[in-house]
C-alpha atoms as a PDB file:
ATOM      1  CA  UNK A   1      98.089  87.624 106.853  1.00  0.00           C
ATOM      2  CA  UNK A   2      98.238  91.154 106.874  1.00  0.00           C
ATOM      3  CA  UNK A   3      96.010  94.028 105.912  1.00  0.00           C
ATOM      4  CA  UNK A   4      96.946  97.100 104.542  1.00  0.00           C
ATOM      5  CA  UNK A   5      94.705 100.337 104.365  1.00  0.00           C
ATOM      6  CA  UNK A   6      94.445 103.281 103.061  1.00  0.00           C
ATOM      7  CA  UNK A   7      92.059 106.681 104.157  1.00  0.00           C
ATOM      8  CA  UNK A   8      90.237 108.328 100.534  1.00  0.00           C
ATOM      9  CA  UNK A   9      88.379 111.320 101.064  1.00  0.00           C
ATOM     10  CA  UNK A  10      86.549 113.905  98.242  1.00  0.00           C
ATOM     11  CA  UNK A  11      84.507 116.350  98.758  1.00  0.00           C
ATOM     12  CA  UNK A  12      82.244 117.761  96.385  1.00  0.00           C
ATOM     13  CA  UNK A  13      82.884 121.761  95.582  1.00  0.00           C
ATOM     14  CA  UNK A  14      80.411 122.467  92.501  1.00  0.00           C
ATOM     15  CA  UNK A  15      76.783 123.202  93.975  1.00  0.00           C
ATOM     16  CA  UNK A  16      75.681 120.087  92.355  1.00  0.00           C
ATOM     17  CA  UNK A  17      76.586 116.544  90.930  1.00  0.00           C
ATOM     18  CA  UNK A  18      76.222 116.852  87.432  1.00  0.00           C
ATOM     19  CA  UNK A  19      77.842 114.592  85.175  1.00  0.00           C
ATOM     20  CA  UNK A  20      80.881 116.024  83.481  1.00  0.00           C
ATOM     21  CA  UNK A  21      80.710 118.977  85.778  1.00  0.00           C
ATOM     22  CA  UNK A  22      82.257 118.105  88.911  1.00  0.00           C
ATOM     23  CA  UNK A  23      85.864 117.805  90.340  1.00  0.00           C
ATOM     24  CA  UNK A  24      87.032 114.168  90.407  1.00  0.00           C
ATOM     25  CA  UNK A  25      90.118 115.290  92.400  1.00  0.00           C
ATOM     26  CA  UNK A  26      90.880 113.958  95.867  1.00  0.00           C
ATOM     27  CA  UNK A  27      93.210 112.832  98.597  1.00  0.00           C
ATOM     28  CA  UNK A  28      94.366 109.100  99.490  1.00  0.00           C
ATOM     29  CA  UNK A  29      96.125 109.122 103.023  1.00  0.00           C
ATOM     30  CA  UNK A  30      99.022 106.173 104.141  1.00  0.00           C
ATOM     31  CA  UNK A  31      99.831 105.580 106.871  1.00  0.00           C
ATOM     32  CA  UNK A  32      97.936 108.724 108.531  1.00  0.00           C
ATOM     33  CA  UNK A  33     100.681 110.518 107.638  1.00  0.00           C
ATOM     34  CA  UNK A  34     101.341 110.959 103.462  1.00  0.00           C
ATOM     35  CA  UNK A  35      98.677 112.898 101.674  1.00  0.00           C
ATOM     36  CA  UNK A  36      98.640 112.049  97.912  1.00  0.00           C
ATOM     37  CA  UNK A  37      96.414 114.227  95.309  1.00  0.00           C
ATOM     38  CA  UNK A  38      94.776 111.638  93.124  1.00  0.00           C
ATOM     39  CA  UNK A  39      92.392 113.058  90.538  1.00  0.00           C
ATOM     40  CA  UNK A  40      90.921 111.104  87.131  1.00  0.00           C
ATOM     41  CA  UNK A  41      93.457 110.626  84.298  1.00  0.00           C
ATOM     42  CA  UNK A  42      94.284 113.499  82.016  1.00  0.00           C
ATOM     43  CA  UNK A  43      92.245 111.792  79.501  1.00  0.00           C
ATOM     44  CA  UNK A  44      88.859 111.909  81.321  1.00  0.00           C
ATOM     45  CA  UNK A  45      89.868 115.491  82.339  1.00  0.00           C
ATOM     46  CA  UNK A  46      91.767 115.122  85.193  1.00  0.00           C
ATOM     47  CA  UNK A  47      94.653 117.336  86.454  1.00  0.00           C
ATOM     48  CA  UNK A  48      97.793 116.599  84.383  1.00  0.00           C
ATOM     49  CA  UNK A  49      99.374 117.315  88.067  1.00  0.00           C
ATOM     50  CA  UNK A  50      97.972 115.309  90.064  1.00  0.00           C
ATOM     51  CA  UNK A  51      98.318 111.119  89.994  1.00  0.00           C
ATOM     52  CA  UNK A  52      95.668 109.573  88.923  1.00  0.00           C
ATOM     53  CA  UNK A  53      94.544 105.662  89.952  1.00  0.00           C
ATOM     54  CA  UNK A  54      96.120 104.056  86.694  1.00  0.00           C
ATOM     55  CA  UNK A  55      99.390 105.435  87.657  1.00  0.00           C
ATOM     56  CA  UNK A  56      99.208 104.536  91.369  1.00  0.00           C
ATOM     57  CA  UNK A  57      98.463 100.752  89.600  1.00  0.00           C
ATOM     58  CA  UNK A  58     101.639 100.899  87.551  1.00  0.00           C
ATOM     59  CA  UNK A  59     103.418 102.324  90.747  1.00  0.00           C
ATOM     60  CA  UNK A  60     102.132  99.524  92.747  1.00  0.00           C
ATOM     61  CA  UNK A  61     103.477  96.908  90.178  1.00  0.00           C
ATOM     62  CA  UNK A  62     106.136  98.499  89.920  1.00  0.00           C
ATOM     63  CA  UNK A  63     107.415  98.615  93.391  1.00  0.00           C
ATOM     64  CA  UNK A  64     105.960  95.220  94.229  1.00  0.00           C
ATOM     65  CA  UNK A  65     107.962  93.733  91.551  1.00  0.00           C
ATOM     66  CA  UNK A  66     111.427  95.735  92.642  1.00  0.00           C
ATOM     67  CA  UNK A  67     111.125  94.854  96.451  1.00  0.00           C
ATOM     68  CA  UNK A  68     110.998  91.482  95.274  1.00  0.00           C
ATOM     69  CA  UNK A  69     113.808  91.680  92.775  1.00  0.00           C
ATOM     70  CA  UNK A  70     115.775  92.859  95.449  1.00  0.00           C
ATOM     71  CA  UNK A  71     115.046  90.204  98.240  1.00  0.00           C
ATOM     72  CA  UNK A  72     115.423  87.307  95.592  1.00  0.00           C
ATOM     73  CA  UNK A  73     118.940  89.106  94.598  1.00  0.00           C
ATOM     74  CA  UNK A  74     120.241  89.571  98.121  1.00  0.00           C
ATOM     75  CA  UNK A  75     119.538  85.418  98.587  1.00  0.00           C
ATOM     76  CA  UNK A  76     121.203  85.262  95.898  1.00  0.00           C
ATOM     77  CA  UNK A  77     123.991  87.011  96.872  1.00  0.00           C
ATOM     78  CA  UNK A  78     124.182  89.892  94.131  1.00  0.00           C
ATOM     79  CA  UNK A  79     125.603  93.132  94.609  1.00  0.00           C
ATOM     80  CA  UNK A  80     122.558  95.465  93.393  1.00  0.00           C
ATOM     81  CA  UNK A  81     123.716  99.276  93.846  1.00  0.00           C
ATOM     82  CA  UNK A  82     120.625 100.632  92.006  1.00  0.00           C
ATOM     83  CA  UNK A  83     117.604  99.641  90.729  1.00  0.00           C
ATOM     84  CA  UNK A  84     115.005 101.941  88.199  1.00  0.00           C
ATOM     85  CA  UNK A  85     111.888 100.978  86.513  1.00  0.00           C
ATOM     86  CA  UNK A  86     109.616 103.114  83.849  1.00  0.00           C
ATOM     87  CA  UNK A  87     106.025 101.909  84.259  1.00  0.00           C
ATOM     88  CA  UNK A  88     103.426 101.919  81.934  1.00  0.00           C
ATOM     89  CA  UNK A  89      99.817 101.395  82.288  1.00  0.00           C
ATOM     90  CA  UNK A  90      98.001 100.765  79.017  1.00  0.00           C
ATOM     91  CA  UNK A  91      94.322 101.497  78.946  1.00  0.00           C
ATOM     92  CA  UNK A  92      92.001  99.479  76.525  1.00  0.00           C
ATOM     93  CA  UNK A  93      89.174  97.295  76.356  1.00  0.00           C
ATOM     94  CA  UNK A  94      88.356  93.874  78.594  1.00  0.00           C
ATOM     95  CA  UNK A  95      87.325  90.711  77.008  1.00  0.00           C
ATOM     96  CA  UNK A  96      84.072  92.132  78.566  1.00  0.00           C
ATOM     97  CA  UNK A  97      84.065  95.717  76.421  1.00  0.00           C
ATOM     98  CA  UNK A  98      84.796  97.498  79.587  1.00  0.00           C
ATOM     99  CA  UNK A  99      87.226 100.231  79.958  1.00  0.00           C
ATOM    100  CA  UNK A 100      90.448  98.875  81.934  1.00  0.00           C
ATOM    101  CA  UNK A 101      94.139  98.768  82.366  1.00  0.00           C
ATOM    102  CA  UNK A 102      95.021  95.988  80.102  1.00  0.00           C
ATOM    103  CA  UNK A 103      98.755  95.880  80.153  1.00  0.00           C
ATOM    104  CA  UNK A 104     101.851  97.111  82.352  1.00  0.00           C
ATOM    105  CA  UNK A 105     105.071  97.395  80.795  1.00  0.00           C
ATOM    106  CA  UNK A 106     108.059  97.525  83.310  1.00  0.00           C
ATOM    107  CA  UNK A 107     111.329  98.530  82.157  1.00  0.00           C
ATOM    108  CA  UNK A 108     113.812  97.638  84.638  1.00  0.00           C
ATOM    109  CA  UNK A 109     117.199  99.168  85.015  1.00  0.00           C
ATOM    110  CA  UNK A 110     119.858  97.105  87.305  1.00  0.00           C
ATOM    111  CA  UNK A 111     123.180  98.553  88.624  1.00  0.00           C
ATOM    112  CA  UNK A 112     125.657  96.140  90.376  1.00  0.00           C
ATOM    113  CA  UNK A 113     128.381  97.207  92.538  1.00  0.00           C
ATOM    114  CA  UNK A 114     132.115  97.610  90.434  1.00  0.00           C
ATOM    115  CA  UNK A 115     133.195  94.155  89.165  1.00  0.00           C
ATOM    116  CA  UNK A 116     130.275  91.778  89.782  1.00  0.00           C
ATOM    117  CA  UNK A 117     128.095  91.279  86.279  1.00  0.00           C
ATOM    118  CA  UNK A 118     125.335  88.425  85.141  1.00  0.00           C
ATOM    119  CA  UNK A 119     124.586  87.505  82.002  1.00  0.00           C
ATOM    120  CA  UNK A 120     121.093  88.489  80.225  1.00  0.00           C
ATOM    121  CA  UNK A 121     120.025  84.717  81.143  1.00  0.00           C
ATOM    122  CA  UNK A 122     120.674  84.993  84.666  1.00  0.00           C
ATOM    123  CA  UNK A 123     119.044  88.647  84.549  1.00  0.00           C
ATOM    124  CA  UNK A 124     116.314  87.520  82.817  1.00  0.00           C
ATOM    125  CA  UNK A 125     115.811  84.539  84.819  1.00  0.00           C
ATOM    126  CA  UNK A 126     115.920  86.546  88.107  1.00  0.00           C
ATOM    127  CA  UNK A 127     112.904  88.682  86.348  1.00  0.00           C
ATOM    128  CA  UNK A 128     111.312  86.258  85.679  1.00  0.00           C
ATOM    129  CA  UNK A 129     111.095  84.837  89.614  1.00  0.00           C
ATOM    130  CA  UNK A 130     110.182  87.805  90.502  1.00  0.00           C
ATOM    131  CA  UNK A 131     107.585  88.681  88.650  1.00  0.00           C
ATOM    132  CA  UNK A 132     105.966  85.032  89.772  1.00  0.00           C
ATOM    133  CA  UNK A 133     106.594  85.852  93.529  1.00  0.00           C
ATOM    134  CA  UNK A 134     105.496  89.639  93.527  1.00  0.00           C
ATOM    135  CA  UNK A 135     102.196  89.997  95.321  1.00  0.00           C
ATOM    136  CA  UNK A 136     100.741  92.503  93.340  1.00  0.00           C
ATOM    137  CA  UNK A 137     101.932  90.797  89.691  1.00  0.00           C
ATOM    138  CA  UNK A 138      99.567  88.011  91.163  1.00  0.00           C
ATOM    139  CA  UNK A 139      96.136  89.772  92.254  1.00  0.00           C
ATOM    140  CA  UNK A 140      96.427  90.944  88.607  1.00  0.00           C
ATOM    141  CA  UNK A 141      97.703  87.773  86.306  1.00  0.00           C
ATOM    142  CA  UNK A 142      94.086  86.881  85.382  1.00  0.00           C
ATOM    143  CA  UNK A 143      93.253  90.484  84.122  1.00  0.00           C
ATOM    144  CA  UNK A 144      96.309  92.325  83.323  1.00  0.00           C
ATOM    145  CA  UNK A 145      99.188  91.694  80.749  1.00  0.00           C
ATOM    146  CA  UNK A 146     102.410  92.599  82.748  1.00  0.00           C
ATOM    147  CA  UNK A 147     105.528  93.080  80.511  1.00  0.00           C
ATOM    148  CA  UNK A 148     109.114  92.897  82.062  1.00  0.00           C
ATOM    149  CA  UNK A 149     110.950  94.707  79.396  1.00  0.00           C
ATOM    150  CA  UNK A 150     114.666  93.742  80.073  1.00  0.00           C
ATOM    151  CA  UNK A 151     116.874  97.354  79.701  1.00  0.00           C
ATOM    152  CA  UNK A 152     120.480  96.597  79.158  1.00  0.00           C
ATOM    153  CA  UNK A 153     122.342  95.949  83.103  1.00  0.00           C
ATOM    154  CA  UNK A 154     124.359  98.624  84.045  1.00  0.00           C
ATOM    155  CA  UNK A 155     127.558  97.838  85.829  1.00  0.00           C
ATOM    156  CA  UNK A 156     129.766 100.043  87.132  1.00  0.00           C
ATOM    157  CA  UNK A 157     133.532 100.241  86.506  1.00  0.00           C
ATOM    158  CA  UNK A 158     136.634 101.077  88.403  1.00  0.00           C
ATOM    159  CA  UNK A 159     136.825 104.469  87.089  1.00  0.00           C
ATOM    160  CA  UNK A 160     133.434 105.446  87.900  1.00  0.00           C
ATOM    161  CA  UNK A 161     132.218 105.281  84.324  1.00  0.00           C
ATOM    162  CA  UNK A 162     129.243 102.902  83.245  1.00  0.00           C
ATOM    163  CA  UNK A 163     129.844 100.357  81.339  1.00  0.00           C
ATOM    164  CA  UNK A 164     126.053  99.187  79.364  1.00  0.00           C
ATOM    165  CA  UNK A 165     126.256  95.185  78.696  1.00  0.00           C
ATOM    166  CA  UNK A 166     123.165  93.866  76.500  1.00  0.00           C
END
């Protein structure tokens, strides 16, 4: 199996580590190459700006779940054109009492090429399958609620306008 890595590195600033008075903000590295400013959520007085870890976990669902949409659809032999998700991490208590990301709503957005459409079973069925085969969906099933919240499919038309289908 494969292992994937990542480089973290912060460095303190303030002449002293204090709690509450010291910068949280630092830099994950891929692939030696793609800096990413990662700093506490805004909420625990982060920098609005910068992403912060619960983010990078939606993110991570997120795409996880959408590379395997896509490989289950293109087996299946549908057209996809587009795909977009809106994440959400929610942050709450454990059965523990500990602070944690507790849920992860997905709201996925599906755009076939002109003149191919599914209905909301098939859709929902294909969301389904991949949410059981996506990697990340399964290091968290124990500890995290993930919600696939089916958007209407969006399939184009001849004339270049959308047509919305429930």
């Amino acid at each position: 199996m494969s292992d994937i890595s990542i480089e973290l590195h912060w460095q303190r600033i303030e002449p002293d580590l204090k709690p509450g008075a010291y910068t949280a903000e630092h830099v994950v590295q891929f692939n030696n190459s793609y800096d990413l400013q990662v700093d506490a959520a805004p909420d625990y007085g982060g920098d609005p700006s910068c992403t912060n870890p619960e983010q990078a976990l939606a993110s991570a669902l997120s795409s996880c779940h959408m590379l395997t949409f896509l490989a289950l659809a293109a087996k299946a032999g549908w057209p996809v054109a587009s795909y977009h998700d809106y994440a959400v991490a929610h942050l709450g208590k454990n059965p523990k009492g500990q602070m944690s990301v507790n849920r992860i709503d997905l709201h996925p957005v599906v755009r076939f090429d002109t003149g191919f459409q599914v209905s909301v079973a098939e859709m929902e069925q294909m969301q389904d399958r991949a949410h059981r085969y996506c990697f990340i969906a399964n290091t968290l099933a124990d500890s995290v609620e993930v919600n696939i919240l089916h958007s209407p499919t969006v399939r184009h038309s001849h004339a270049g306008e959308q047509n919305v289908a429930a």
